[in-house]
Structures are given as structure tokens and as C-alpha cells.
Protein backbone atom coordinates (compact mmCIF):
# COMPACT_ATOMS: atom_id res chain seq x y z
CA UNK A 1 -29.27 -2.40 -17.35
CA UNK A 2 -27.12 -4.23 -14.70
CA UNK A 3 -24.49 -6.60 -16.18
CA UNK A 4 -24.16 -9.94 -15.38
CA UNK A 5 -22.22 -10.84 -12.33
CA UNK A 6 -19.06 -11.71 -12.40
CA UNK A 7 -18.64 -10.38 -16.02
CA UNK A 8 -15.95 -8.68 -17.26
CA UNK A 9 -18.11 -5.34 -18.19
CA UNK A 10 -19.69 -6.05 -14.21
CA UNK A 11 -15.40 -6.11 -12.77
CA UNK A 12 -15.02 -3.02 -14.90
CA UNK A 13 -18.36 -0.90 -13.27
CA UNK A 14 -17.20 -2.27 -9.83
CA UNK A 15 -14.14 -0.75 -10.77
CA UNK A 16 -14.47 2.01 -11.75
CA UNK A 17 -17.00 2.41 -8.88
CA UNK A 18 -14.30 2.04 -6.46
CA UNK A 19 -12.05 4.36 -7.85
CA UNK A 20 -14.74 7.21 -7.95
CA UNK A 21 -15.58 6.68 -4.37
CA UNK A 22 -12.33 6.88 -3.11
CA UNK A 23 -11.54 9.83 -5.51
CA UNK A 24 -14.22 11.70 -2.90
CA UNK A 25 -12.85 10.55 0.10
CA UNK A 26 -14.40 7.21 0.88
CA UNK A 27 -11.03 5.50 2.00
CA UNK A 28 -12.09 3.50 4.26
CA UNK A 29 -14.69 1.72 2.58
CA UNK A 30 -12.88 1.96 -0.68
CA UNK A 31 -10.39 -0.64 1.16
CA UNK A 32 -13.57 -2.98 2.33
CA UNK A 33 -15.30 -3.18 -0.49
CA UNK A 34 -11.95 -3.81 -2.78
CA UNK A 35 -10.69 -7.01 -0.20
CA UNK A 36 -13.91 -8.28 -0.55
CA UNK A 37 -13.98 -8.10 -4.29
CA UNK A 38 -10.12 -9.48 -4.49
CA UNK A 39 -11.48 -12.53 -1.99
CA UNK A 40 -13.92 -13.57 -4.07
CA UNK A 41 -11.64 -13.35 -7.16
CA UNK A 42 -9.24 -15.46 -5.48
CA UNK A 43 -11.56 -18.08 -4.56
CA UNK A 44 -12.37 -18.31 -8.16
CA UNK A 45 -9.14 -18.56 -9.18
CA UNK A 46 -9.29 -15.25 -11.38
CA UNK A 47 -5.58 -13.99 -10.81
CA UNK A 48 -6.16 -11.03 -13.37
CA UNK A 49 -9.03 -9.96 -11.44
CA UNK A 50 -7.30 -10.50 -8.41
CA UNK A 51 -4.49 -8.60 -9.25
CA UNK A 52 -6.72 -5.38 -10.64
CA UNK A 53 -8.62 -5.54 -7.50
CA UNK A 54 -5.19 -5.06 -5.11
CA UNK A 55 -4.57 -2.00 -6.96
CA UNK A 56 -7.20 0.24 -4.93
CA UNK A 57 -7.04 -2.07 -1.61
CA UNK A 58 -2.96 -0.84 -1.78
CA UNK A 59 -4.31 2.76 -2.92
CA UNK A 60 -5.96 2.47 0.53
CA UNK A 61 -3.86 1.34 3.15
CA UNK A 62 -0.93 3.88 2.09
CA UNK A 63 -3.82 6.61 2.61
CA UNK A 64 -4.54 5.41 5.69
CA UNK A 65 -0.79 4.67 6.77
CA UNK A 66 -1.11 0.73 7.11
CA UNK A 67 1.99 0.40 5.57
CA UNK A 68 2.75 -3.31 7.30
CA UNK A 69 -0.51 -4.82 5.92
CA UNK A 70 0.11 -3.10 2.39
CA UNK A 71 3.79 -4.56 2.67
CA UNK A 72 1.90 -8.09 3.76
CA UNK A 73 -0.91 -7.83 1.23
CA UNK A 74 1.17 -6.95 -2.20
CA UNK A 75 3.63 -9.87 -1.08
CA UNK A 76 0.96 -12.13 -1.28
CA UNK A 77 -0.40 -11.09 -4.47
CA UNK A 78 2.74 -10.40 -7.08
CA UNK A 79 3.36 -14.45 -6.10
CA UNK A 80 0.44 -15.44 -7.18
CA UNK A 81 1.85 -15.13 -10.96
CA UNK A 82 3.18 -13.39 -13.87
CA UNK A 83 0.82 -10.67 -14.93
CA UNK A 84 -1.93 -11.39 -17.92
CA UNK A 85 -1.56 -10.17 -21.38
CA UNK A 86 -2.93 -6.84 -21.21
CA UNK A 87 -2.08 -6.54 -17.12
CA UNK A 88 1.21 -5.16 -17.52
CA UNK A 89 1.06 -1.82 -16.18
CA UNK A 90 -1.22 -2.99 -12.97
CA UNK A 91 1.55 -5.12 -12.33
CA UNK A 92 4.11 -2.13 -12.02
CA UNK A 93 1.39 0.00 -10.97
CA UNK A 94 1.62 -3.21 -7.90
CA UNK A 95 4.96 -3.25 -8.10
CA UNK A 96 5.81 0.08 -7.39
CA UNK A 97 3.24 0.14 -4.48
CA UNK A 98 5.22 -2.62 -2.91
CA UNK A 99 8.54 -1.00 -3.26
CA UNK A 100 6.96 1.91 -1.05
CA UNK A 101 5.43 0.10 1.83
CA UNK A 102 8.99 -1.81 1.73
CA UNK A 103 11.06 1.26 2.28
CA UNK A 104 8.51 3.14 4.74
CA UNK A 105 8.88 -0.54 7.07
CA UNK A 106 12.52 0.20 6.40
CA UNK A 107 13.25 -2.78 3.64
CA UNK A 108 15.19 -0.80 1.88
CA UNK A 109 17.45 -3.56 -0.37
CA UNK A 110 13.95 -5.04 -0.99
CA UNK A 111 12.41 -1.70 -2.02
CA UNK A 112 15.23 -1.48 -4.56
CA UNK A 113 14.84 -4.86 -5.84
CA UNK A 114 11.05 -4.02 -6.29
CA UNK A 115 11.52 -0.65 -8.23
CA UNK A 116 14.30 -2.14 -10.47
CA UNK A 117 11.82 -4.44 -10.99
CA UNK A 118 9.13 -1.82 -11.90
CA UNK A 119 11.44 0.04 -14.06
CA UNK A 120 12.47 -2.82 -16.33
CA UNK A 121 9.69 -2.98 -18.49
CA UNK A 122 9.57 1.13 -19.03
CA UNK A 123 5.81 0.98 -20.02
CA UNK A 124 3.79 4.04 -19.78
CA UNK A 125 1.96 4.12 -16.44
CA UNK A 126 -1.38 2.81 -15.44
CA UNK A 127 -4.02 5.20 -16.14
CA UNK A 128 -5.36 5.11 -12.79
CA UNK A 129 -4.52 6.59 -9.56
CA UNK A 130 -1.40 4.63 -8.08
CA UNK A 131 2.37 4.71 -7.16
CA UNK A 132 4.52 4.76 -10.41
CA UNK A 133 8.03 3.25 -10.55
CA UNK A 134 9.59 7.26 -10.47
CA UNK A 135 7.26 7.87 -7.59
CA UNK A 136 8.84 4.41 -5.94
CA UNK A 137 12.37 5.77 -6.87
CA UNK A 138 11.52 9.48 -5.64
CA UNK A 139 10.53 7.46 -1.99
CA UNK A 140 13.93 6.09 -1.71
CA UNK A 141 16.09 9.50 -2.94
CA UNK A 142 13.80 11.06 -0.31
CA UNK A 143 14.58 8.20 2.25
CA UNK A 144 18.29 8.30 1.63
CA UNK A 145 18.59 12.22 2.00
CA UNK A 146 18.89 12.90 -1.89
CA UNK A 147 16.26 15.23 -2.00
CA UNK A 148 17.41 17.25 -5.66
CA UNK A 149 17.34 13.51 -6.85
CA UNK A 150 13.85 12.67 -4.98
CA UNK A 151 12.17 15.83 -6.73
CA UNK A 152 13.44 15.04 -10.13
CA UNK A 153 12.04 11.56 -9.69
CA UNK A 154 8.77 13.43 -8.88
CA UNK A 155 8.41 15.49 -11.52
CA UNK A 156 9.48 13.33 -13.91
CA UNK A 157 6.06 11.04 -12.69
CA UNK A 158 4.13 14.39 -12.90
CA UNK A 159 5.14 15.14 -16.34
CA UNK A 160 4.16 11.63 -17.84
CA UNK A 161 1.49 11.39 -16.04
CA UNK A 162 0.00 14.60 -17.25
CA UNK A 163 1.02 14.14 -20.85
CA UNK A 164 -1.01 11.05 -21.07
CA UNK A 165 -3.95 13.23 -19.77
CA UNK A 166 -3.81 11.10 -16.30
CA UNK A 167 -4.29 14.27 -14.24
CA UNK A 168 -6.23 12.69 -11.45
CA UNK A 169 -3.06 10.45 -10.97
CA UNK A 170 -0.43 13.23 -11.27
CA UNK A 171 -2.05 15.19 -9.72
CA UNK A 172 -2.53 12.49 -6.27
CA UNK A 173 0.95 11.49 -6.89
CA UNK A 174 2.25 15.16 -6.55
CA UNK A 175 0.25 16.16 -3.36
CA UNK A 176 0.94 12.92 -1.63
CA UNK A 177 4.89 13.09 -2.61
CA UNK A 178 5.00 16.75 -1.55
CA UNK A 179 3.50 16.43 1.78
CA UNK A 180 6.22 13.51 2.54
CA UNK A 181 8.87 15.35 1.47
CA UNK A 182 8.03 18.41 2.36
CA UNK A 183 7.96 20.38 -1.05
CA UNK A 184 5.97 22.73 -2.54
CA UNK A 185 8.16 22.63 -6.10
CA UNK A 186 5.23 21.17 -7.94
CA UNK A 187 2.22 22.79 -6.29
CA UNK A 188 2.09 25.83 -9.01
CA UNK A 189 1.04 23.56 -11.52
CA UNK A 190 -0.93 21.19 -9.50
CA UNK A 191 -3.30 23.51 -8.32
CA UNK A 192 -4.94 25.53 -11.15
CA UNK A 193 -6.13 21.58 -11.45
CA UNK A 194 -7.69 20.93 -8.80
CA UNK A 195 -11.33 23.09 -9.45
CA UNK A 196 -11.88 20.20 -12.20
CA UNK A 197 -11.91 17.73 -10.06
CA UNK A 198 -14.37 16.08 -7.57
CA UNK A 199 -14.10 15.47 -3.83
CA UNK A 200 -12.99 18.68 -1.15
CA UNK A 201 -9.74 16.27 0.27
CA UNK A 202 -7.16 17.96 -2.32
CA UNK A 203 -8.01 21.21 -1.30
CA UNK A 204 -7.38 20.74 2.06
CA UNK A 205 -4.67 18.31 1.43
CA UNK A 206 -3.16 21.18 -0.77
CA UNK A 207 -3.25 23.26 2.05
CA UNK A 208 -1.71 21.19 4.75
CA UNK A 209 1.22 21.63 2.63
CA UNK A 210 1.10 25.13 2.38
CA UNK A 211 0.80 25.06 6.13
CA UNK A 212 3.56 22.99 6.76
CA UNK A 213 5.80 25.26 4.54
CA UNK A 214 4.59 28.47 6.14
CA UNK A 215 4.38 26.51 9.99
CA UNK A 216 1.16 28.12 10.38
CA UNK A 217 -0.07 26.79 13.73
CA UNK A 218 -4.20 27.61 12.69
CA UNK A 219 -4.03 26.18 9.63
CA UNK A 220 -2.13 22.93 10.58
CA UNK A 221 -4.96 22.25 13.17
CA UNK A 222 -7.29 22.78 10.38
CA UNK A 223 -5.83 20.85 8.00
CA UNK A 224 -5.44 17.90 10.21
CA UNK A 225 -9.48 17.82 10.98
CA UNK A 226 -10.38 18.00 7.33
CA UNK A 227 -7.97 15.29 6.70
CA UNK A 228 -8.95 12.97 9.14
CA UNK A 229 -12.73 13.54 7.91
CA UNK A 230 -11.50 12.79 4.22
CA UNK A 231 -9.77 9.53 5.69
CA UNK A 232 -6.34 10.70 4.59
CA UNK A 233 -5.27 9.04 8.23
CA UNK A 234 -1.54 9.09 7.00
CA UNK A 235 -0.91 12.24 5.87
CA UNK A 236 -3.43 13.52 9.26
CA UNK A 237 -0.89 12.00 11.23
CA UNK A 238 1.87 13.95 9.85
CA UNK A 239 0.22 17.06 10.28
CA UNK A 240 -0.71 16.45 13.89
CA UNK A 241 3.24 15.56 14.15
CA UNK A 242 3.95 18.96 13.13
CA UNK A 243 1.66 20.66 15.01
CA UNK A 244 2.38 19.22 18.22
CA UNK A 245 6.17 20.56 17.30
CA UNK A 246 5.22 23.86 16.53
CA UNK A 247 3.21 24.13 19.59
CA UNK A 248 6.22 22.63 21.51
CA UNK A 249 8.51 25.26 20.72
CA UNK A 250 6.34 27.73 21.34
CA UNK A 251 5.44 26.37 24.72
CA UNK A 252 1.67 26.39 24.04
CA UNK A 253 0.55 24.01 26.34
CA UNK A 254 -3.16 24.08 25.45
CA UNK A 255 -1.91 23.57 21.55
CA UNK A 256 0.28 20.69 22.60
CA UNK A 257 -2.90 18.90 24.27
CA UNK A 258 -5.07 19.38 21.14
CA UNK A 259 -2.49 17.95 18.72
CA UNK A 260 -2.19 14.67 21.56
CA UNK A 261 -5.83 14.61 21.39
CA UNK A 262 -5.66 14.38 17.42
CA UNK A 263 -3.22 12.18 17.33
CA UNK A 264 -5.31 10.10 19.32
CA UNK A 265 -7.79 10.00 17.48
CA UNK A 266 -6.50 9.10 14.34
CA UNK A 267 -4.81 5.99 15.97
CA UNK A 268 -7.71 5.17 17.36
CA UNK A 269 -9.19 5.40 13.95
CA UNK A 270 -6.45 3.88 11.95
CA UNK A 271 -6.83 0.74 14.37
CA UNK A 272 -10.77 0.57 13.71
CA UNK A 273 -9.65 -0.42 9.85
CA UNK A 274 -9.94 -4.06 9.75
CA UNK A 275 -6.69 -4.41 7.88
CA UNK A 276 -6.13 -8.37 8.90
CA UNK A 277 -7.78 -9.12 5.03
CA UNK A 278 -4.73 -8.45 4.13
CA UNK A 279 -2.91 -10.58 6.46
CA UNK A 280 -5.20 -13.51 6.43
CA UNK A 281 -4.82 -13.49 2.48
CA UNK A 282 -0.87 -14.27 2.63
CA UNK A 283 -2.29 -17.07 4.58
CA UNK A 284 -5.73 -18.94 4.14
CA UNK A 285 -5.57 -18.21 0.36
CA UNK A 286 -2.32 -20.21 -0.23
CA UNK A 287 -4.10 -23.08 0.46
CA UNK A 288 -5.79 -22.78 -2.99
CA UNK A 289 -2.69 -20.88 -4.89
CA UNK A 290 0.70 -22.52 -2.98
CA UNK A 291 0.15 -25.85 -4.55
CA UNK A 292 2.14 -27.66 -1.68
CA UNK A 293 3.27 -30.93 -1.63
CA UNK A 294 1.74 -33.26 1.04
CA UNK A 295 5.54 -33.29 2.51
CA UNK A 296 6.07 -29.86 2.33
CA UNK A 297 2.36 -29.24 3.99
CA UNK A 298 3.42 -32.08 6.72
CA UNK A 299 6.71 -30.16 7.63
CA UNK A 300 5.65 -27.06 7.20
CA UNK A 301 2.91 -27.68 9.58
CA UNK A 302 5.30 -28.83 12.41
CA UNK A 303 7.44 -25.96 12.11
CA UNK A 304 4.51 -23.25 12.10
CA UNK A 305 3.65 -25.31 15.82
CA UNK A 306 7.21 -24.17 17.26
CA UNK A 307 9.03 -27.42 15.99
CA UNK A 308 12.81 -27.21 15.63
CA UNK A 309 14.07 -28.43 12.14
CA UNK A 310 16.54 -31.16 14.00
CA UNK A 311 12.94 -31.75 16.36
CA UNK A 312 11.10 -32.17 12.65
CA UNK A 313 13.57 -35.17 11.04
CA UNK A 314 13.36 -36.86 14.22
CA UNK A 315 10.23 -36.71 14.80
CA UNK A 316 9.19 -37.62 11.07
CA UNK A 317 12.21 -40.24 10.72
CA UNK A 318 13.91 -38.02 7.63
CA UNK A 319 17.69 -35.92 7.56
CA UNK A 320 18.01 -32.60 8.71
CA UNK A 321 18.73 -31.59 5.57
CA UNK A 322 15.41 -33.18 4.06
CA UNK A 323 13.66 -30.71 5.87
CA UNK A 324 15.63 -27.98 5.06
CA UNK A 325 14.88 -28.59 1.62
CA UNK A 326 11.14 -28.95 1.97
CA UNK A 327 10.70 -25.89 4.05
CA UNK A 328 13.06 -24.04 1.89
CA UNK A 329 10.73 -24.88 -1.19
CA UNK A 330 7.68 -24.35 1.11
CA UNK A 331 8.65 -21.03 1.82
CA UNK A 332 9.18 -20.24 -1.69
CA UNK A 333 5.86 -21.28 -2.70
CA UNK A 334 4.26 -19.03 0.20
CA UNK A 335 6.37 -16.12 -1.07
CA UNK A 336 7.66 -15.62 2.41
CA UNK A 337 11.13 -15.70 3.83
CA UNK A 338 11.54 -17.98 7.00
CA UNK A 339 10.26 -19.13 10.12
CA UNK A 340 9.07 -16.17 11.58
CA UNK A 341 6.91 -14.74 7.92
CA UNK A 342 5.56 -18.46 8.60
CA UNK A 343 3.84 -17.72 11.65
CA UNK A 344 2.71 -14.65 10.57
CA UNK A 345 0.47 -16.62 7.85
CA UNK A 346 -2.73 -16.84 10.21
CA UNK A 347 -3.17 -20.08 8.72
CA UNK A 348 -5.24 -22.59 10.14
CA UNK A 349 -2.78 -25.39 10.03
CA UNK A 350 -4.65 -28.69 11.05
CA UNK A 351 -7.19 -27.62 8.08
């Protein structure tokens, strides 16, 4: 028996649906098929739905390294409002996400704002597979050269995660953490785990690691065709980084070719994902969600065409620091910081 659309037992199955077919590799898809679903919360005005929907779209685009459009996309969505009762953890589940893509575009003050933020409420983490405020603070002690502090952080996600019985999530968490740091510390416990669980990536994910540790040429070049099969673009990317290094200082010019050529391809790959959902929803959307003034809309309109603000008051017959204020509220209300985040709305202005 289908359930209804639009239902809350239909969100749940969609899902949950998601979430299994990215568990098997399905990235790429998984991040079309969650933007679609968020969209059409949106334009129903279902912010819980909206919210629960980001949480695999995010999920996605750090897989695949779109770490700009993650940064763009979570923005847009933790201004659209508090969490619902019952939405806690997705919102630090959100949270946390956004403090990553913040300190991987190098934001770091705002990455530390956004994990604060995460930590506050000390809930128990959301049950499904996402960042976690310890993974967010493990990113930064990794990012700021504290790597005895970054592990800690790590395992301390690990450990929770596990006691709750979220292995799936510990278990992603660890092998995505260790391949950016470069770690193996948790990878005795995290692999008599894997047989129980579906999908071939964390194998081979599992063993780029190993590879990288060991700087075993073969299995590098191995590792970064399985990943690039299972979608895992980001961590590919590293690999092929690596390889082309090792190849490098062993002068092996036919090895440095083939890691070019991979690296190639997963760029050419990575820029096949349609990310600009995520873009055009800290834009178009705001018309439903920013609630505007007719003021701030008329100002904010002349500045997003190249307007000065002294160009704006005269035009418009107001003070300079009328439209300060206006665009300063504006801004606020698009959850974006000045002039330039304005044009970056892909808003269609004379709408």
C-alpha cells in the first residue's frame, strides 16, 4: 500500500529511501532526488520538511566535494527558522554540516561560530548518517594543525555514535574523518563492521586509507577507480592527489599521466553535478520565506543592478543612511552578508 502523498508516513518512506540509496553508492542521484524533494517542501511552506530533506542533499555535496554549494545551500536553510519540536538534532546534524563546508572554503571564525552553535544544546546525535558537532570540532583541530586534539574529537563521535547503536553513522563518520586526516587510529574497530553492512564503497574506501598509510602506488590507483564509480568524487580526488605525488617522486612518468587523467575525470564529473539547486535556493526561494518590505525589495533591487548606495538615495529621493538601513535589514532577512552574497542570489530581480 502506497501512502498518501505528501503525508508524513510518505516524507518518512522517501526518506528513508534516500538514505538507503546513498548508503550503496548512489551519490549523485541521492543529491537530485533530495533538492527536488526540499523544493517542493519549500514551495509549500513545510520548513520541517524542508529542513529534514537538506540533511542528505548536504550528505551529498561533501561526498562529492561541492563544498561552496553545501556552504551556499545550508546558509539558506538554517535562516529559514528555528527548528520544530522534535527537529532538534537535524538542526545540529545541519549545523554541524555547515560548520564543515565553512572551514574547508576557509571561514574559519564562521565555522567556529557554527560548531559552538552545534554544541550548545549537547543532544545526542541524529540517528542518521551526518556530520556531528565533535566531527565539526575534529575538522577544525585538524585544520589548525592539532591533530592529538582532532583525533580525540573523532573518537569521541565514534564512541557515541556506536553506543546509541548508530553504526552506519560512526562508522561513515570514521572513514571519511580518517581519510582527511590521514589516520588509521580508528580503523581496528571500524572494520570488523563493515561485512554487516550494504554497498562495496566502504571497503574500498577502507582501503584507500590503508593505501595512503602504506603509499602503495597499485592500490592508490585502485582505490581511486572504485571511488569514483561509488561517487565518493571528494575523497577520489584526494587519492588521485596522492598518487600523482607518489608517482612524482618516483619519476614515473607513465604513473604521473594516469593520475592527470583521473584527476580529470573526476572534475569533469564533479562539474556534471548540477549543484546550482543549491544556489538558486538562497535566491528564488526568498521570495516566498524573506518576507521583504516593498522598500527593502525596491532598494535591494537597485543595488543587485550595480547601483551605488549614494547612486540609490539619489536616485529614489531618500538619505544615504536610509538605504543603509534597508539594505542592512534586507540582507539580514536573506541571511547573506553584503553586496557581493547579493549578487550571488541568482534572483530574478524585476520578478
Amino acid at each position: 500500500m502506497t501512502p498518501p502523498p505528501h503525508s508524513e508516513l510518505a516524507s518518512a518512506h522517501e526518506l528513508m529511501h534516500l538514505w538507503a540509496r546513498m548508503g550503496n553508492g548512489e551519490v549523485t542521484w541521492g543529491f537530485e532526488r533530495s533538492m527536488k524533494l526540499l523544493n517542493r517542501a519549500l514551495e509549500r511552506f513545510d520548513l520541517p520538511l524542508t529542513h529534514a530533506y537538506a540533511l542528505p542533499a548536504a550528505t551529498c555535496l561533501q561526498a562529492v566535494g561541492h563544498y561552496g554549494a553545501g556552504e551556499s545551500l545550508l546558509g539558506a536553510v538554517l535562516t529559514l527558522g528555528p527548528p520544530a519540536v522534535g527537529q532538534e538534532r537535524t538542526h545540529v546534524a545541519l549545523l554541524s554540516y555547515a560548520a564543515v563546508f565553512s572551514s574547508l572554503g576557509g571561514h574559519f571564525s564562521l565555522a567556529e561560530s557554527l560548531t559552538k552553535e552545534a554544541e550548545r544544546p549537547q543532544l545526542s546525535p541524529c540517528p542518521l548518517p551526518a556530520a556531528t558537532s565533535s566531527v565539526a570540532r575534529a575538522n577544525l583541530h585538524h585544520l589548525a594543525g592539532d591533530r592529538a586534539a582532532a583525533l580525540q574529537s573523532l573518537r569521541q563521535s565514534f564512541d557515541q555514535l556506536t553506543q546509541l547503536g548508530y553504526v552506519l553513522s560512526a562508522v561513515d563518520g570514521a572513514l571519511i574523518c580518517s581519510a582527511l586526516m590521514r589516520t588509521g587510529d580508528l580503523l581496528p574497530e571500524v572494520y570488523p563492521l563493515l561485512p554487516a553492512m550494504e554497498g562495496s564503497w566502504r571497503t574500498h574506501f577502507l582501503g584507500y586509507i590503508m593505501a595512503m598509510a602504506q603509499s602503495d602506488v597499485p592500490a592508490l590507483e585502485s582505490s581511486t577507480n572504485h571511488l569514483i564509480e561509488a561517487g565518493r568524487l571528494a575523497s577520489a580526488q584526494y587519492c588521485a592527489a596522492e598518487l600523482r605525488r607518489l608517482c612524482l617522486a618516483n619519476q614515473d612518468e607513465a604513473g604521473i599521466r594516469r593520475a592527470d587523467s583521473l584527476t580529470e575525470r573526476i572534475v569533469r564529473l564533479r562539474d556534471d553535478i548540477d549543484v546550482s539547486a543549491a544556489n538558486w535556493l538562497h535566491g528564488k526561494h526568498f521570495q516566498v520565506t524573506a518576507g521583504l518590505s516593498d522598500r527593502e525589495k525596491e532598494i535591494t533591487r537597485l543595488a543587485a543592478k550595480g547601483l551605488s548606495n549614494p547612486a540609490i538615495a539619489e536616485h529614489l529621493t531618500i538619505s544615504f543612511r536610509t538605504v543603509e538601513a534597508h539594505l542592512s535589514h534586507a540582507y539580514r532577512k536573506l541571511g547573506i552578508r553584503n553586496r557581493a552574497d547579493l549578487l550571488d542570489l541568482n534572483w530574478d530581480w524585476n520578478s
